[in-house]
N, C-alpha and C. Protein backbone atom coordinates (compact mmCIF):
# COMPACT_ATOMS: atom_id res chain seq x y z
N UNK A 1 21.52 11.54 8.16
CA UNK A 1 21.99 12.68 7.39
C UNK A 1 20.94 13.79 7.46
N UNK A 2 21.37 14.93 7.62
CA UNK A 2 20.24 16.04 7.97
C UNK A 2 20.15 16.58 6.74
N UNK A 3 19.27 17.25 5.81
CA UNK A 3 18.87 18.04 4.91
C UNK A 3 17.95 19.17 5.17
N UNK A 4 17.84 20.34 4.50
CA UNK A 4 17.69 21.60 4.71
C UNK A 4 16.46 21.76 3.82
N UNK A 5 15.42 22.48 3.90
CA UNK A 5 14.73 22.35 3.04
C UNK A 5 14.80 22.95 1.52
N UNK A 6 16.11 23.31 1.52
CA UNK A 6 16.48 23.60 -0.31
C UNK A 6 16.90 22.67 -0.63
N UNK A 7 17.00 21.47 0.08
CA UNK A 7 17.01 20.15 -0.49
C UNK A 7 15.53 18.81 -0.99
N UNK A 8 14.25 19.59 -0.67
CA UNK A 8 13.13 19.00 -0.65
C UNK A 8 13.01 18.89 -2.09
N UNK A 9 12.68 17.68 -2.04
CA UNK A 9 12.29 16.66 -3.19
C UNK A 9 10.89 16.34 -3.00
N UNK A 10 9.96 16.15 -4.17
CA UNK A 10 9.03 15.07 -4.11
C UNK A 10 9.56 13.32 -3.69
N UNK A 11 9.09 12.64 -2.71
CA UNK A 11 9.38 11.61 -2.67
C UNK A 11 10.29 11.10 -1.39
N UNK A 12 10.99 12.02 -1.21
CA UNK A 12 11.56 11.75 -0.26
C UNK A 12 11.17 11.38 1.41
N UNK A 13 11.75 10.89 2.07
CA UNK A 13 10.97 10.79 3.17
C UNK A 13 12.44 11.31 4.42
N UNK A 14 11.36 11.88 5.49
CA UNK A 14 12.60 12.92 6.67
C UNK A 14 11.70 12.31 7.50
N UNK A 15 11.94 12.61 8.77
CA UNK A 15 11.59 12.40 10.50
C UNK A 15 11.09 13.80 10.89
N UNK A 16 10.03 14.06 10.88
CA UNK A 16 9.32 15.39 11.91
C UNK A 16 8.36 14.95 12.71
N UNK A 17 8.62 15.61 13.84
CA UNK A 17 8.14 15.35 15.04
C UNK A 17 8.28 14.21 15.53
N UNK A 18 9.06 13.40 15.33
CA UNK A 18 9.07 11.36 15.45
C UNK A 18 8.49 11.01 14.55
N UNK A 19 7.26 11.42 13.84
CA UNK A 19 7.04 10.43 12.47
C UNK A 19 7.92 10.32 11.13
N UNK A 20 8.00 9.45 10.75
CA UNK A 20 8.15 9.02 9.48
C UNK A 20 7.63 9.56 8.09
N UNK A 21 7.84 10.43 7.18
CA UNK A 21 7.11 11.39 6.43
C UNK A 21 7.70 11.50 5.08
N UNK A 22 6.58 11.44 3.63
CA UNK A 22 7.32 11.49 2.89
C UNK A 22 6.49 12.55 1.94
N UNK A 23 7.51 13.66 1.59
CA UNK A 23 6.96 14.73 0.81
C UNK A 23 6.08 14.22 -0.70
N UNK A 24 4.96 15.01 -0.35
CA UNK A 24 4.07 14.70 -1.53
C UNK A 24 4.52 15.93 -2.33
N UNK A 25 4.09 17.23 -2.05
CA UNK A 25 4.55 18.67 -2.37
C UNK A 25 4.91 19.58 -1.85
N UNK A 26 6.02 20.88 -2.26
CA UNK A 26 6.58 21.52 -1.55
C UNK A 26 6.42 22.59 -2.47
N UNK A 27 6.28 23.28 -1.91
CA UNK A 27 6.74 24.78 -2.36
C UNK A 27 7.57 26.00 -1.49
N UNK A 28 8.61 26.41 -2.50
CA UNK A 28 9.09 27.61 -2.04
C UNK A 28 7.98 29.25 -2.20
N UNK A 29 8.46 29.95 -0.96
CA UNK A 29 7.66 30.81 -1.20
C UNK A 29 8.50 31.70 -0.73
N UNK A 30 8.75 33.41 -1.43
CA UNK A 30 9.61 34.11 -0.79
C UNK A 30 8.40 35.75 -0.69
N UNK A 31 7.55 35.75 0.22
CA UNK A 31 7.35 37.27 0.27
C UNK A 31 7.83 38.34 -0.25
N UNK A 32 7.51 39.25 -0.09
CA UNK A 32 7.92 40.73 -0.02
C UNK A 32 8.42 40.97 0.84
N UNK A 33 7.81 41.02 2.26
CA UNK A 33 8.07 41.38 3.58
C UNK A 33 8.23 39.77 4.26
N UNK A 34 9.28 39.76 4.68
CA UNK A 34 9.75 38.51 5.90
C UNK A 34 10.47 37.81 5.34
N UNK A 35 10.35 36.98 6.09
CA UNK A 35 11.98 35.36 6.06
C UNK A 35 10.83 34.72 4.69
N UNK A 36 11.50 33.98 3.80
CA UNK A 36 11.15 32.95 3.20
C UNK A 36 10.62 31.89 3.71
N UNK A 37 9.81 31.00 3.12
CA UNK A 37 9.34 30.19 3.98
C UNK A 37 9.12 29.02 2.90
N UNK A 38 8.85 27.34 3.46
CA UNK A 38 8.24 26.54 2.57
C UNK A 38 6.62 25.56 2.54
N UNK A 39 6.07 25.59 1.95
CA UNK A 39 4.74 24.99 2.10
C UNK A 39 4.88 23.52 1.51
N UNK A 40 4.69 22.77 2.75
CA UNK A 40 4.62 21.21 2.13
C UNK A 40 3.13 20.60 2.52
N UNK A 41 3.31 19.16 1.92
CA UNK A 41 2.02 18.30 2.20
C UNK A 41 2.88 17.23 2.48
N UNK A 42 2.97 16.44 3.79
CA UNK A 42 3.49 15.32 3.89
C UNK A 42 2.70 13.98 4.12
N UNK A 43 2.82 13.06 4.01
CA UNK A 43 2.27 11.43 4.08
C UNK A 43 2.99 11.08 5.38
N UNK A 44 2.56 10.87 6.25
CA UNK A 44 2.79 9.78 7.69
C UNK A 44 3.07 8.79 6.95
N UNK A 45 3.74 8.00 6.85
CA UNK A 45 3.95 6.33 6.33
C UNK A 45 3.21 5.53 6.82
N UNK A 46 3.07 5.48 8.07
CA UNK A 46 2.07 4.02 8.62
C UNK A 46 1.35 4.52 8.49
N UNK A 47 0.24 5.54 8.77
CA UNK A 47 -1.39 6.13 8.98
C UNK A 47 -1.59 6.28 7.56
N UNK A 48 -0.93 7.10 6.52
CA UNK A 48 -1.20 7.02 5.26
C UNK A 48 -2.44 8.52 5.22
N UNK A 49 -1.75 9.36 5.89
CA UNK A 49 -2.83 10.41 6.06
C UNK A 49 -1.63 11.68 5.74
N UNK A 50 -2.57 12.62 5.07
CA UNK A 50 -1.53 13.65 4.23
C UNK A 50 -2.18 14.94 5.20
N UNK A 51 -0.65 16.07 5.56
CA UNK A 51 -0.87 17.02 6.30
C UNK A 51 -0.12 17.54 5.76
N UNK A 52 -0.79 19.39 5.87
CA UNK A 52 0.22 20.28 5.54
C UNK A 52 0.90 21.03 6.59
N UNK A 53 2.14 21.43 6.26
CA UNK A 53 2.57 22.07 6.98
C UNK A 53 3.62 23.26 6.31
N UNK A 54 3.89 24.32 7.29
CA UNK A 54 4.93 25.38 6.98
C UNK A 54 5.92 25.28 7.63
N UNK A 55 7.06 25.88 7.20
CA UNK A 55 8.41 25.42 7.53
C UNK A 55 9.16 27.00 6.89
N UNK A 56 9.84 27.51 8.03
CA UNK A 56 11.27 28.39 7.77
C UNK A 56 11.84 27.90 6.47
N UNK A 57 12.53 28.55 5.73
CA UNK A 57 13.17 28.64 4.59
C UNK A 57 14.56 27.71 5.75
N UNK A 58 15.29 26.60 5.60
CA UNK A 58 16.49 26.79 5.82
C UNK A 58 16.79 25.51 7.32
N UNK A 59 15.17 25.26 7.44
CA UNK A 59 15.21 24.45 8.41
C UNK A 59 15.58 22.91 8.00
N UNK A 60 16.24 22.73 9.03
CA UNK A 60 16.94 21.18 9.07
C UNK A 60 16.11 20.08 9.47
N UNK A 61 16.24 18.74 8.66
CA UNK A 61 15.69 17.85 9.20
C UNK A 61 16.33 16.48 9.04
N UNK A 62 16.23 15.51 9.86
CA UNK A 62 16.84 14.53 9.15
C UNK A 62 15.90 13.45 8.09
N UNK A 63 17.06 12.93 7.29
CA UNK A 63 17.01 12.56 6.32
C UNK A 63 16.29 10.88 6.58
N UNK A 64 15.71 9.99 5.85
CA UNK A 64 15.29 8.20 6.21
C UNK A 64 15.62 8.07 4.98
N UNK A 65 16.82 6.45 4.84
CA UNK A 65 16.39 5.82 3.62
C UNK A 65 15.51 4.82 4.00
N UNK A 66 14.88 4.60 3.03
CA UNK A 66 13.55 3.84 2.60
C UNK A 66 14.58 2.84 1.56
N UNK A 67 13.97 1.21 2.12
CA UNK A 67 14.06 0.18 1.35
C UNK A 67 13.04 -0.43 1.28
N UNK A 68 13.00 -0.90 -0.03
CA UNK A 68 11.86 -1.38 -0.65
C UNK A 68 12.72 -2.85 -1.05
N UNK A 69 11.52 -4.19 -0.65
CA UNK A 69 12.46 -5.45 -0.86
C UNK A 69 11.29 -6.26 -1.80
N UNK A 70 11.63 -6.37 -2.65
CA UNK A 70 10.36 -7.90 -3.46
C UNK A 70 10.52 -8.72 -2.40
N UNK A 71 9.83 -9.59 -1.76
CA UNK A 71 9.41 -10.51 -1.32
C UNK A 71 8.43 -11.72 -1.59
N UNK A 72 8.78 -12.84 -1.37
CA UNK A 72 7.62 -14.10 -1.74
C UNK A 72 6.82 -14.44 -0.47
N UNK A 73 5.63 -14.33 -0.64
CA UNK A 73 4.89 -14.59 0.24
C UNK A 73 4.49 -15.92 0.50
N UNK A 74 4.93 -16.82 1.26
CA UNK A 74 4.90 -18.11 1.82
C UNK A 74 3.51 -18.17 2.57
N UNK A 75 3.10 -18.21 3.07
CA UNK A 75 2.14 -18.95 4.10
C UNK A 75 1.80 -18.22 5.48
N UNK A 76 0.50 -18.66 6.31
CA UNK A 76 0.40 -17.77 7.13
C UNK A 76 -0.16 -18.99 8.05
N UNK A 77 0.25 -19.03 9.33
CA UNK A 77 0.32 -20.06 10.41
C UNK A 77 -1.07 -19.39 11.71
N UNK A 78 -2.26 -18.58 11.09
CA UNK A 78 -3.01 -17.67 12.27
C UNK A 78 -2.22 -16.56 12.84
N UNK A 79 -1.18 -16.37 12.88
CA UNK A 79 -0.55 -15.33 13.82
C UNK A 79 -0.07 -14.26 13.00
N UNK A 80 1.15 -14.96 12.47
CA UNK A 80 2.30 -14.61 11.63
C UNK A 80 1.99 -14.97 9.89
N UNK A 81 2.77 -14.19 9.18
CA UNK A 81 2.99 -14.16 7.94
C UNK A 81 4.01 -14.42 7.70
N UNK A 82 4.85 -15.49 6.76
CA UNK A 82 5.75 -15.84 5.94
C UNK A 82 6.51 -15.20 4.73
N UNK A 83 7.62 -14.61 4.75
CA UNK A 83 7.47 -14.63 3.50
C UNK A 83 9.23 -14.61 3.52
N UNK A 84 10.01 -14.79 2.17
CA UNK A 84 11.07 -14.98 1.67
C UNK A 84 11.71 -14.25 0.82
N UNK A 85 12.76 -13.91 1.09
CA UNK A 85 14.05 -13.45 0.52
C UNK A 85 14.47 -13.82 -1.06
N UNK A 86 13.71 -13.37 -1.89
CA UNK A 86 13.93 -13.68 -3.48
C UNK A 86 15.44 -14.14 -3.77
N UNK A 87 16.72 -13.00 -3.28
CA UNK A 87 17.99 -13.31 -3.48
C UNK A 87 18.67 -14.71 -2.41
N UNK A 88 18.65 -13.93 -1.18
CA UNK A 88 19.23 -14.43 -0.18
C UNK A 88 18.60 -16.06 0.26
N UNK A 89 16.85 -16.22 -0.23
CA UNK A 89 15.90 -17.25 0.76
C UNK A 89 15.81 -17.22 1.88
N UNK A 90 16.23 -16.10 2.77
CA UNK A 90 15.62 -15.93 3.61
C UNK A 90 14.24 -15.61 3.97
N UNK A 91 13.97 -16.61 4.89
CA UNK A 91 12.53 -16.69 6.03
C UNK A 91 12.57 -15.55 6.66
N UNK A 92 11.57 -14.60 7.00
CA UNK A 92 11.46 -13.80 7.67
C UNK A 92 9.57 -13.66 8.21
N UNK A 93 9.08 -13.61 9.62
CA UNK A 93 7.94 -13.98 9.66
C UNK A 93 7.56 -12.22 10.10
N UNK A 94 5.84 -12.07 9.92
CA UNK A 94 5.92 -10.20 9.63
C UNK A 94 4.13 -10.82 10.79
N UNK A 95 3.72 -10.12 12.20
CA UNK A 95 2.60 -10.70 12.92
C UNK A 95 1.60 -9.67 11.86
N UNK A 96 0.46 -10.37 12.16
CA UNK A 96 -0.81 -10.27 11.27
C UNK A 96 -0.94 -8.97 11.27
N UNK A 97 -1.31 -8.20 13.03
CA UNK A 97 -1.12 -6.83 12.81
C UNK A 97 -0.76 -5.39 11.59
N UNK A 98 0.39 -5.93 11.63
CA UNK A 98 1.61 -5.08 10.49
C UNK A 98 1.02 -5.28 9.62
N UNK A 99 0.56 -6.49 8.64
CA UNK A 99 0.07 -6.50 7.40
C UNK A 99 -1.37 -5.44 7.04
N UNK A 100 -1.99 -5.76 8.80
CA UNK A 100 -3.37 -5.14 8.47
C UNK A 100 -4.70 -5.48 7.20
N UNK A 101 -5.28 -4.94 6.38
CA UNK A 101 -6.04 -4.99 5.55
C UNK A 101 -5.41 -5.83 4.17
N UNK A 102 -3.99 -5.47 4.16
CA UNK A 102 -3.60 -6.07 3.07
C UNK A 102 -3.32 -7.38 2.85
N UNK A 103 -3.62 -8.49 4.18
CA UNK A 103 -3.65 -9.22 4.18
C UNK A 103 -4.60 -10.14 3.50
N UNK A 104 -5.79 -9.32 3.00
CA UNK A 104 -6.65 -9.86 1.96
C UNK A 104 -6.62 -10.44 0.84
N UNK A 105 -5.32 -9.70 -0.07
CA UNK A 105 -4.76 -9.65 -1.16
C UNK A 105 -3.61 -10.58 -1.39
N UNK A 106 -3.17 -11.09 -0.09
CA UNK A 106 -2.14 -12.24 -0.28
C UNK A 106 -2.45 -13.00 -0.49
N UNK A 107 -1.87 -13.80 -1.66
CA UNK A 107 -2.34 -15.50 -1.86
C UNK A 107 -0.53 -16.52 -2.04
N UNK A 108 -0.58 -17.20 -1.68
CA UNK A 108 0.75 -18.04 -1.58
C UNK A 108 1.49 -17.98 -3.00
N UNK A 109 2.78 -17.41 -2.63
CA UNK A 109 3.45 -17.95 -3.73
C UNK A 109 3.55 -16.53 -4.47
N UNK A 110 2.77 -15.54 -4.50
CA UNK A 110 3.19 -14.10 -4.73
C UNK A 110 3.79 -13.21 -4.14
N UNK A 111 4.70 -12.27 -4.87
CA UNK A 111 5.41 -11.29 -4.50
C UNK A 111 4.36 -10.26 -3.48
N UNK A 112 5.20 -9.68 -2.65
CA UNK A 112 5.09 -8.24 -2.32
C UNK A 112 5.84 -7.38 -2.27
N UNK A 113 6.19 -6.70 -1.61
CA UNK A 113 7.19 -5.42 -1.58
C UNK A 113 7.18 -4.83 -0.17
N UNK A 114 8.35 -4.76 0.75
CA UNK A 114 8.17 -5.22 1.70
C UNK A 114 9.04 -3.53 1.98
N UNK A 115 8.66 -2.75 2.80
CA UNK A 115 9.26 -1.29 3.08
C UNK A 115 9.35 -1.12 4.51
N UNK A 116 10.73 -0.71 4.61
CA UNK A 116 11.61 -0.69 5.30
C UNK A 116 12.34 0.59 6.02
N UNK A 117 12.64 1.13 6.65
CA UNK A 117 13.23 2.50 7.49
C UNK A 117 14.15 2.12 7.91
N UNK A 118 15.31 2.43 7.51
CA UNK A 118 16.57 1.68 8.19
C UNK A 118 16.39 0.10 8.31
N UNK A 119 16.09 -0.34 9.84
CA UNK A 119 16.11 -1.81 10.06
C UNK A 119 14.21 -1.95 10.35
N UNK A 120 13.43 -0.64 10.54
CA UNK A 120 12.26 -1.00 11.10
C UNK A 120 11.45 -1.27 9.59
N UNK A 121 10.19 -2.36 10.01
CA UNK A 121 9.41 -2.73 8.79
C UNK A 121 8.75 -1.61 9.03
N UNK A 122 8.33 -0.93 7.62
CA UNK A 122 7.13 -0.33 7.96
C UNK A 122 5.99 -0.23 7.07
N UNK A 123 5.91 -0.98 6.24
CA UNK A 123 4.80 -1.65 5.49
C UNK A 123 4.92 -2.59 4.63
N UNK A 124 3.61 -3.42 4.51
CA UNK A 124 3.74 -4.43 3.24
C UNK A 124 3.08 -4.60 2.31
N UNK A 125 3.09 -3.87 0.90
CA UNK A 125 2.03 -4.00 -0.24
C UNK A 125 1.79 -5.02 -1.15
N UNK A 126 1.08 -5.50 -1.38
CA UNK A 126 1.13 -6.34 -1.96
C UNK A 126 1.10 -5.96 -3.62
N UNK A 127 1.32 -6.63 -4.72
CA UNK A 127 1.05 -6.79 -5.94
C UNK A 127 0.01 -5.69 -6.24
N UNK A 128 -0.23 -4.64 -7.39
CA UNK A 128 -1.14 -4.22 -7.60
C UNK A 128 -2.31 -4.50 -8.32
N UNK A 129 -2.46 -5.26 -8.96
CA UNK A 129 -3.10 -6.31 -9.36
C UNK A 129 -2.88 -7.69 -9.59
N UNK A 130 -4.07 -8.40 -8.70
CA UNK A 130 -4.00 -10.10 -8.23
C UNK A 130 -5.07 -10.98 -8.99
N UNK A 131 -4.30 -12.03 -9.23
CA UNK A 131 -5.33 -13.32 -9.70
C UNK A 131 -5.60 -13.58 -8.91
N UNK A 132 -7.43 -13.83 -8.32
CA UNK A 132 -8.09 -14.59 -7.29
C UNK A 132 -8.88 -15.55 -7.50
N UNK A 133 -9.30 -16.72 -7.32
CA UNK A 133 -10.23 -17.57 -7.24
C UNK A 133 -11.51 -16.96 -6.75
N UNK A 134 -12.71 -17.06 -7.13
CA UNK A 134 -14.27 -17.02 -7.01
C UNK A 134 -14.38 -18.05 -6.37
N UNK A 135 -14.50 -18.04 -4.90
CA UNK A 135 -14.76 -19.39 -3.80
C UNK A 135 -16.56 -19.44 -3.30
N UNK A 136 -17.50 -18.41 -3.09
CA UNK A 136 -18.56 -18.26 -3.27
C UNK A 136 -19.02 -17.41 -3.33
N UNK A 137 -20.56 -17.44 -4.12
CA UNK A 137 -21.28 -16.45 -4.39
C UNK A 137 -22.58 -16.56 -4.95
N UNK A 138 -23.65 -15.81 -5.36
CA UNK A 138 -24.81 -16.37 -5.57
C UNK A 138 -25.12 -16.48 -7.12
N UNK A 139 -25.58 -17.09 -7.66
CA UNK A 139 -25.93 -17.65 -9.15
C UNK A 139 -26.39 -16.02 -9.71
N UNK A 140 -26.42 -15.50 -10.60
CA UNK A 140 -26.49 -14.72 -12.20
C UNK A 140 -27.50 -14.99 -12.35
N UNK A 141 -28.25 -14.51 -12.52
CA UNK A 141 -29.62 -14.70 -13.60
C UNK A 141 -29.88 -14.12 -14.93
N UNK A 142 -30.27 -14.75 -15.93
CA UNK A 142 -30.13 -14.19 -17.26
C UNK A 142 -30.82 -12.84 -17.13
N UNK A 143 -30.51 -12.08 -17.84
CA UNK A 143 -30.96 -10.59 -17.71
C UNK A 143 -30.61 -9.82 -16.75
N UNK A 144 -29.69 -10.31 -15.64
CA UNK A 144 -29.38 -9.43 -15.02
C UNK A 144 -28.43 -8.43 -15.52
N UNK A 145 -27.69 -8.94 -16.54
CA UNK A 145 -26.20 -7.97 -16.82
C UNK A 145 -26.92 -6.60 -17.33
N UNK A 146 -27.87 -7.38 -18.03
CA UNK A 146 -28.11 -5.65 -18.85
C UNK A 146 -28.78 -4.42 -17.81
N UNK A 147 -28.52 -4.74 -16.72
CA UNK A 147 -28.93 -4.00 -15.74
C UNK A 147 -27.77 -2.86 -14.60
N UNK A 148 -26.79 -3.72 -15.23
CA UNK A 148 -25.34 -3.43 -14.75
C UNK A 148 -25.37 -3.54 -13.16
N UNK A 149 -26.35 -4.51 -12.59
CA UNK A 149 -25.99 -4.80 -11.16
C UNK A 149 -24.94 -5.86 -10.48
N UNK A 150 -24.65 -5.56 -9.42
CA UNK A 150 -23.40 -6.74 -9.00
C UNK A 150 -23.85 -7.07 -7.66
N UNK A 151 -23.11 -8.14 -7.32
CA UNK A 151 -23.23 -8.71 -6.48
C UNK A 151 -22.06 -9.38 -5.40
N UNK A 152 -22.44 -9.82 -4.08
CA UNK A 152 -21.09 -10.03 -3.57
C UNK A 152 -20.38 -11.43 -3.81
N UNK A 153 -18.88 -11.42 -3.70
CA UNK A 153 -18.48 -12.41 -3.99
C UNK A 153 -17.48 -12.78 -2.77
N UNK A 154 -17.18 -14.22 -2.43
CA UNK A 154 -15.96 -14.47 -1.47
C UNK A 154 -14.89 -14.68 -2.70
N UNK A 155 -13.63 -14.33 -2.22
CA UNK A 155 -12.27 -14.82 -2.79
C UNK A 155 -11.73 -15.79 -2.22
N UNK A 156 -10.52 -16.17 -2.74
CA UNK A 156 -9.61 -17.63 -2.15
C UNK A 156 -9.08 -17.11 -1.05
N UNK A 157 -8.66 -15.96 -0.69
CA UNK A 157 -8.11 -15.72 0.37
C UNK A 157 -9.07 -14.83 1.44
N UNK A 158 -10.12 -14.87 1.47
CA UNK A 158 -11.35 -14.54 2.27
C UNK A 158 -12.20 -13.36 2.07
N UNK A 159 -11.71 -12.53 1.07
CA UNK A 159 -11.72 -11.12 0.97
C UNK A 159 -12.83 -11.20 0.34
N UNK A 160 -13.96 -10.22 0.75
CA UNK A 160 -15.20 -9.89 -0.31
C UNK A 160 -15.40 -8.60 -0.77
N UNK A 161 -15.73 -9.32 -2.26
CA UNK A 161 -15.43 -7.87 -3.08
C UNK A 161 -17.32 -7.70 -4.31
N UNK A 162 -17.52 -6.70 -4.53
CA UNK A 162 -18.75 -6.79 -5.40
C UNK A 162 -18.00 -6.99 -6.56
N UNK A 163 -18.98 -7.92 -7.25
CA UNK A 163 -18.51 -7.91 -9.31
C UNK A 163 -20.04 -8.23 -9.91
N UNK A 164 -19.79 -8.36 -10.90
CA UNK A 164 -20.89 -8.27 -11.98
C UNK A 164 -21.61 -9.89 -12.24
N UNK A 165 -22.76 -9.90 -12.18
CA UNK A 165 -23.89 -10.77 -12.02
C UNK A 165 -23.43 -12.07 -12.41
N UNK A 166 -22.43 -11.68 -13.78
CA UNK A 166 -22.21 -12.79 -14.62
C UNK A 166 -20.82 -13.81 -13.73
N UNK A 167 -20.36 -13.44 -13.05
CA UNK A 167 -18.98 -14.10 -11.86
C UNK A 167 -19.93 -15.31 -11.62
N UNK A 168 -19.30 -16.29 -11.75
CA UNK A 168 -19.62 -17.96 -11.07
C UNK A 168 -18.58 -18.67 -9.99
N UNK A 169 -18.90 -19.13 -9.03
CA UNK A 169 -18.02 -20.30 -8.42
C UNK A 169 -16.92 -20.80 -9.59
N UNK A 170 -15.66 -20.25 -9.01
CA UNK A 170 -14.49 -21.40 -9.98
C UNK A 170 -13.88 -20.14 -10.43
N UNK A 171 -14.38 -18.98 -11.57
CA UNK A 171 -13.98 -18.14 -11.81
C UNK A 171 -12.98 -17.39 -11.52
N UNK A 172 -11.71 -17.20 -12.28
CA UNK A 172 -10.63 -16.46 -11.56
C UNK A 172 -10.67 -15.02 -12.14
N UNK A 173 -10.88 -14.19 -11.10
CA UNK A 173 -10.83 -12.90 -11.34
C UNK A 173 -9.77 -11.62 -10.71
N UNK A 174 -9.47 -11.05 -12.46
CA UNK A 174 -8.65 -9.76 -11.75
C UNK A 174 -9.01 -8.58 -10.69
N UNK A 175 -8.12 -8.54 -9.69
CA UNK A 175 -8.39 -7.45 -8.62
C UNK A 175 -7.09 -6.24 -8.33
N UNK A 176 -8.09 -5.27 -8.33
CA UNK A 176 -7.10 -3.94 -8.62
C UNK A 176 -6.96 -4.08 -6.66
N UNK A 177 -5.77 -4.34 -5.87
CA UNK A 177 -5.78 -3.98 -4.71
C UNK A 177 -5.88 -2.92 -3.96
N UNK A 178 -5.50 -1.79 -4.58
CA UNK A 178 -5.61 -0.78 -4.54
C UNK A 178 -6.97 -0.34 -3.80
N UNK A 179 -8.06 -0.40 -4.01
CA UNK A 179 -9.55 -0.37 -3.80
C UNK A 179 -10.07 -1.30 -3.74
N UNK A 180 -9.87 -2.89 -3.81
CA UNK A 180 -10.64 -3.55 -4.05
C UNK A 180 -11.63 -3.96 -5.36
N UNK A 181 -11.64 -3.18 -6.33
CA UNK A 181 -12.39 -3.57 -7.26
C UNK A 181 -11.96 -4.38 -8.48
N UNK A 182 -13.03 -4.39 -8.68
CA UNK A 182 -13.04 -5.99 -10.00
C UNK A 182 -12.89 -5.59 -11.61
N UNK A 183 -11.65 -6.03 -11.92
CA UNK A 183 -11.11 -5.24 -13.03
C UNK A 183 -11.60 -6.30 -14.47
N UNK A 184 -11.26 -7.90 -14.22
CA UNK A 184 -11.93 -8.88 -15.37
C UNK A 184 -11.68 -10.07 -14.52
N UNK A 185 -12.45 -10.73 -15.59
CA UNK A 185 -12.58 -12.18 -15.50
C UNK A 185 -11.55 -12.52 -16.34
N UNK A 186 -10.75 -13.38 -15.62
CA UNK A 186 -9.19 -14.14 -16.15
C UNK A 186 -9.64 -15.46 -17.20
């Protein structure tokens, strides 16, 4: 479906130039002298990198729906990622690639949210904040807290993140995925 840009929304996502793009901001702008025109900032979907651009008052583009699916994240075999169909139970396997970085943040048995372009995947987020296991890290020493220093830690699913002196082996701690950082001790 093609839309015009007196149809621009925040949020939406169109096809320019072959990418995939979803309006962050737009503005109309009408001079004094000349054609009207519109000023946007768009998001690439996969790169996740924001550009502006100008655009004729009136120009056409086509339209993407975007699906967004909860998903259960099953298991990961080295290659491929697992995960399942909340309604349906469908298996569907997603290669390591695609997940990229966010593969850190998966732990078995949690949701993600699985986004979609028509039939193509085109990303997978996980949960925005995760329960992780404290798998290793180095011992606390009394007096360190009041110093407010941290230190590194491994997670259950391999990911290392800094937290605060007082984190022990065993410890399950909240993680904002978003950035990586260490929100509490569970």
């Amino acid at each position: 479906m093609a839309i015009s840009t007196a149809d621009f929304k925040n949020g939406i996502c169109i096809e320019y130039n072959g990418k995939l793009c979803t309006i962050v901001e737009f503005q109309h702008v009408k001079p004094g002298k000349g054609g009207a025109f519109v000023r946007t900032k768009l998001r690439d979907i996969k790169t996740g990198r924001v550009v502006e651009y100008t655009f004729n008052a009136g120009t056409k583009f086509e339209l993407v729906r975007l699906d967004n699916k909860k998903m259960q994240y099953l298991y990961n075999d080295g290659s491929d990622y697992y995960f399942m169909d909340n309604d349906t139970f469908e298996q569907i396997s997603i290669p390591e690639d695609v997940i990229g970085e966010n593969a850190q943040w998966l732990k078995e048995n949690d949701e993600a949210s699985i986004l979609y372009a028509g039939d193509e995947l085109i990303s997978i987020e996980p949960q925005m904040f995760v329960e992780l296991e404290v798998t290793a890290t180095e011992p606390g020493f009394k007096g360190d807290t009041a110093t407010n220093t941290t230190k590194p830690a491994t997670l259950e699913t391999g990911a290392t993140i800094q937290v605060p002196t007082f984190v022990e082996i065993g410890d399950v701690l909240q993680i904002d995925t978003r950035d990586g950082r260490f929100i509490k001790r569970v």
